[in-house]
C-alpha atoms as a PDB file:
ATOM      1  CA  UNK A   1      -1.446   1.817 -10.910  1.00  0.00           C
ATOM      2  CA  UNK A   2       2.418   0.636 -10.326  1.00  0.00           C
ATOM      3  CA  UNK A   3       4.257   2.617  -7.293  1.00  0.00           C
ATOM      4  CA  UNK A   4       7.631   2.728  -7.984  1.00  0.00           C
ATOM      5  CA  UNK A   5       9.108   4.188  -4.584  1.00  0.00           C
ATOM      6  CA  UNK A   6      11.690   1.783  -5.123  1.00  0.00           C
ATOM      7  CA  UNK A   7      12.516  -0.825  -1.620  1.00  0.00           C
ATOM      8  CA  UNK A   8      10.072   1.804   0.263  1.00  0.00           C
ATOM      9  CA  UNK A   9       6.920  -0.053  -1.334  1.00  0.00           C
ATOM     10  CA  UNK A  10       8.619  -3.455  -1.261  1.00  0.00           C
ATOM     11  CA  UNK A  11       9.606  -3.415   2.204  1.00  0.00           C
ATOM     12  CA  UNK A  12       6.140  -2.199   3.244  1.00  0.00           C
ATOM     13  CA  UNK A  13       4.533  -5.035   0.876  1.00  0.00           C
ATOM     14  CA  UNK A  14       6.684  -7.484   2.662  1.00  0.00           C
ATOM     15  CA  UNK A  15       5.528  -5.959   6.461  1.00  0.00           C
ATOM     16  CA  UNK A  16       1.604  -6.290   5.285  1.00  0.00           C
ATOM     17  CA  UNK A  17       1.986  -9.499   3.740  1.00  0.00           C
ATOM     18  CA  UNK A  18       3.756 -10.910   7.096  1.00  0.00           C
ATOM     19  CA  UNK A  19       1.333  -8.974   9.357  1.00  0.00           C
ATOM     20  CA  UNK A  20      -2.180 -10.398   7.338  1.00  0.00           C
ATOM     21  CA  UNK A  21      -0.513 -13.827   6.944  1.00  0.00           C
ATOM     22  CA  UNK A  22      -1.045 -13.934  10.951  1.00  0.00           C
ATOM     23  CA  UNK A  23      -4.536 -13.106  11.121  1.00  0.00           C
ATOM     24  CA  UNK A  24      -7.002 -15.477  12.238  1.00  0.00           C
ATOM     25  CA  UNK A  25      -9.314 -15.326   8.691  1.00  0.00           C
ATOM     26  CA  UNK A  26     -10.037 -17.197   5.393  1.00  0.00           C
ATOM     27  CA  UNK A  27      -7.303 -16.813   2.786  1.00  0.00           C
ATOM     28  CA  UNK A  28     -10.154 -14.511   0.483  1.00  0.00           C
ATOM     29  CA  UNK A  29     -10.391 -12.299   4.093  1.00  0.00           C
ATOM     30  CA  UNK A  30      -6.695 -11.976   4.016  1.00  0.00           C
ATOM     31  CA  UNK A  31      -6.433 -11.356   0.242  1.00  0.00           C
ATOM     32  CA  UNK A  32      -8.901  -8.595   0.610  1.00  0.00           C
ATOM     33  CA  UNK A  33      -6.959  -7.191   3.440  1.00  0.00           C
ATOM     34  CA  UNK A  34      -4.031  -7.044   1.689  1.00  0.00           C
ATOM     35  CA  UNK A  35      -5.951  -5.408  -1.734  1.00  0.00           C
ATOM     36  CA  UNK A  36      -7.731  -2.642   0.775  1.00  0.00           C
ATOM     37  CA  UNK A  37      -4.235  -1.825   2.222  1.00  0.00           C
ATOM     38  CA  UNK A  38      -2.588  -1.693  -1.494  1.00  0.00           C
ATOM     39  CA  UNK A  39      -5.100   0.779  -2.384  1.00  0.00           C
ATOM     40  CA  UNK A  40      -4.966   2.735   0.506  1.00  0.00           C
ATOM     41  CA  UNK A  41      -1.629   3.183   0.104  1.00  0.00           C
ATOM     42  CA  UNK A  42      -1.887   4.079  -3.724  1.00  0.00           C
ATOM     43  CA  UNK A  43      -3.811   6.718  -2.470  1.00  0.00           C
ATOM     44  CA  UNK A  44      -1.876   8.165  -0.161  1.00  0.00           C
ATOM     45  CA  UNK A  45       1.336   8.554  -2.688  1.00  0.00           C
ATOM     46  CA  UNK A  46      -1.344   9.963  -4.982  1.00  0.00           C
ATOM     47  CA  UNK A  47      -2.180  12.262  -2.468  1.00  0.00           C
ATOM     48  CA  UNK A  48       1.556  12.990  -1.561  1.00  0.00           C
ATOM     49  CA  UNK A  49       2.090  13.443  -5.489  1.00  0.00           C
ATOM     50  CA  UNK A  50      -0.351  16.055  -6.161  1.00  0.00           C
ATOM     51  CA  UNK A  51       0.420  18.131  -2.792  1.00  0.00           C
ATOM     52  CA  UNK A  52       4.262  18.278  -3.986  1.00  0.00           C
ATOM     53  CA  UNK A  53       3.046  19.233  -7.530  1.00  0.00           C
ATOM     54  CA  UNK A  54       0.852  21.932  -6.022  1.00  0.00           C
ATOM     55  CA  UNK A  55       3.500  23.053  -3.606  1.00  0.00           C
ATOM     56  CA  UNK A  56       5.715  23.609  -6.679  1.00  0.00           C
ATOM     57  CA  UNK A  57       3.410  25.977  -8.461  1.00  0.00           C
END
């Protein structure tokens, strides 16, 4: 799925990215942090897609 929320995703990318790359883990911990988080957030403009659509019904 590509998220196009324009510098909103990027900027929060950027944030996770810095904040995992300062964990104390292996680098496969860290990429699976950062694929969990991805997703999560996916979901959640999923989530905030569908509510709008509903609301505008």
């Amino acid at each position: 799925m590509k998220i196009d929320n324009g510098g909103e995703y990027a900027y929060w990318l950027a944030d996770i990215k810095e904040f995992v790359s300062q964990m104390d883990a292996t680098e496969i911990e860290k990429r699976a942090c950062i694929a969990y988080l991805i997703s999560w957030y996916q979901r959640r403009v999923l989530h905030r897609i569908k509510r709008e659509e509903y609301e505008a019904i």
